[in-house]
Protein backbone atom coordinates (compact mmCIF):
# COMPACT_ATOMS: atom_id res chain seq x y z
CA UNK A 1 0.00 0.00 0.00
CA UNK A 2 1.64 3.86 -1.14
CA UNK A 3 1.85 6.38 1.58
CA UNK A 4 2.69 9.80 1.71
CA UNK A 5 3.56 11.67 4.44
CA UNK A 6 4.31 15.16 4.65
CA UNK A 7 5.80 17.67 6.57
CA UNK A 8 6.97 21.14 6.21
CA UNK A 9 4.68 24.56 5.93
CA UNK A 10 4.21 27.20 8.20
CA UNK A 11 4.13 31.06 8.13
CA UNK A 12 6.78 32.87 6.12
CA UNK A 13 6.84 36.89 4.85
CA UNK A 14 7.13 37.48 1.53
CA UNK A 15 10.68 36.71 0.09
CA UNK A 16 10.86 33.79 2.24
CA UNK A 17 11.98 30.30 1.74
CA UNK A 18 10.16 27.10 3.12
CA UNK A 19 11.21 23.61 2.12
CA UNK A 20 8.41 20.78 1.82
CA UNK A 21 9.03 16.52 2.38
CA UNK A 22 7.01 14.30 1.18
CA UNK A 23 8.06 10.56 2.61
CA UNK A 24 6.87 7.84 0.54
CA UNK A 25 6.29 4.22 1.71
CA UNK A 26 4.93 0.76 -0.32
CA UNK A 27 7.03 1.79 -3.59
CA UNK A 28 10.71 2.69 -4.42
CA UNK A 29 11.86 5.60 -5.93
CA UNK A 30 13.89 3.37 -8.32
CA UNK A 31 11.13 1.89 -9.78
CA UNK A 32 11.20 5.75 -11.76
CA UNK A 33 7.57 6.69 -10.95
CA UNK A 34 6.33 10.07 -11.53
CA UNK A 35 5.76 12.32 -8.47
CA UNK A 36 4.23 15.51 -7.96
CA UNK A 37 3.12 18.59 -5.71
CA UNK A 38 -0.02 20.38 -6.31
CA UNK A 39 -1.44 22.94 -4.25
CA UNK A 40 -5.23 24.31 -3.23
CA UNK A 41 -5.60 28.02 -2.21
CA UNK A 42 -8.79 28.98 -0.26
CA UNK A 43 -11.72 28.95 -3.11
CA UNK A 44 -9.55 28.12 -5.66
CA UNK A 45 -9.14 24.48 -7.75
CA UNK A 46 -6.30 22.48 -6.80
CA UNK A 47 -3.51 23.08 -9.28
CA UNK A 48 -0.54 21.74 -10.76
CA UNK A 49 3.29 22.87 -8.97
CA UNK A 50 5.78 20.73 -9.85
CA UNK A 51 6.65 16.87 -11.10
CA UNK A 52 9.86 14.86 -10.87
CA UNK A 53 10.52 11.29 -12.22
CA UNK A 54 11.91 9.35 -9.11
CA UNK A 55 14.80 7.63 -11.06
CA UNK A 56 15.71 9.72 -13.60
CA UNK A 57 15.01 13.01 -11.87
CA UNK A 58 13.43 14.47 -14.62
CA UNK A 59 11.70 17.68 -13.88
CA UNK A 60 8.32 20.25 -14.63
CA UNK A 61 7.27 23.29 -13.13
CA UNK A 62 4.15 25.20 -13.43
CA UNK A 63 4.73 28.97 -14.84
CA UNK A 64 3.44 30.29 -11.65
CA UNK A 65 6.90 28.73 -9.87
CA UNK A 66 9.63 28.54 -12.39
CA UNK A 67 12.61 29.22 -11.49
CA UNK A 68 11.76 30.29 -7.79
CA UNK A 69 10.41 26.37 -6.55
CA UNK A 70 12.85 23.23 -7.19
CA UNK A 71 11.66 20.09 -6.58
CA UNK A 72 13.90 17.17 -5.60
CA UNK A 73 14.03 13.51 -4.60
CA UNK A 74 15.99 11.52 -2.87
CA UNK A 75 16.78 7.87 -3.82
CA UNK A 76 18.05 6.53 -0.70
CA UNK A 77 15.57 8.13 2.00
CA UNK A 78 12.38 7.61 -0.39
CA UNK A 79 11.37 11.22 0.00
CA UNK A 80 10.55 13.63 -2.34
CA UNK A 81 10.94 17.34 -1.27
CA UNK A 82 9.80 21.00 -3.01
CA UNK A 83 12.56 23.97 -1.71
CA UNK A 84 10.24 27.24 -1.83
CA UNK A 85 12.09 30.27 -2.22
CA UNK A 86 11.12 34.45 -3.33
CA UNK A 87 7.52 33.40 -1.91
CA UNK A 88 4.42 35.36 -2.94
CA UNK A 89 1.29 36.51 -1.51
CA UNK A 90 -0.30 34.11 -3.75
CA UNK A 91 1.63 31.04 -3.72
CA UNK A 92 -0.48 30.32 -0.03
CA UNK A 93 -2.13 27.45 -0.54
CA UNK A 94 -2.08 23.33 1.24
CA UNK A 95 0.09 21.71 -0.50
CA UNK A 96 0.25 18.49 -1.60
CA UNK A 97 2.14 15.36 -2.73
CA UNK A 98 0.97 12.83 -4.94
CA UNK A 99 2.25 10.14 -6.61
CA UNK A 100 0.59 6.27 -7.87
CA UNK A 101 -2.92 7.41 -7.02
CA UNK A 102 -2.05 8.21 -3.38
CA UNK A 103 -2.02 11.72 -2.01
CA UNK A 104 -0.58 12.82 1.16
CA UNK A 105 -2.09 15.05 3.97
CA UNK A 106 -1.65 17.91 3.17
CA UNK A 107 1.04 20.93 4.14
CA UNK A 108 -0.60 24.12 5.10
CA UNK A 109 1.73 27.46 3.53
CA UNK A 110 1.10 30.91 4.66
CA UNK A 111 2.65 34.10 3.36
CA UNK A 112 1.78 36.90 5.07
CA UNK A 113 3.92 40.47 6.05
């Protein structure tokens, strides 16, 4: 059975950096699955943020987060992470990881002056 666990989040100002893990259970990373982050802000559809091939480490960002969110994977630990940095008002949202039809809990992000 896949599980994803998260942790990560909090309150950050504008400009600030959080870093999100997503552990992963029930699969390996070498078996090169695709992973991803989305993210739901209050009354707003849940989106697309990033993807990364477990194996290969192949990458995809949404517009929105190019070039200020990386997201990353390690082999060895089985955990997937998404480095956050120059946030925006609007990038608040619960985040989420997701990967062979299982989704973890959930992250909450705030950024607020």
């Amino acid at each position: 059975q896949v599980q994803l666990v998260q942790s990560g989040g909090g309150l950050v100002q504008p400009g600030g950096s959080l870093r999100l893990s997503c552990a992963a259970s029930g699969f390996t990373f070498r078996s090169d699955t695709a992973l991803h982050w989305h993210r739901q802000a209050p009354g707003k559809e849940r989106e697309f943020v990033a993807t990364i091939t477990s194996a290969g480490g192949i990458t995809r960002y949404a517009d929105s987060v190019k070039g200020r969110f990386t997201i990353s994977r390690d082999i060895a630990k089985n955990t997937m992470y998404l480095q956050m940095n120059r946030l925006k008002l609007e990038d608040t949202a619960v985040y989420y990881c997701n990967g062979l039809g299982s989704w973890g809990q959930g992250a909450q992000v705030t950024v607020n002056s």
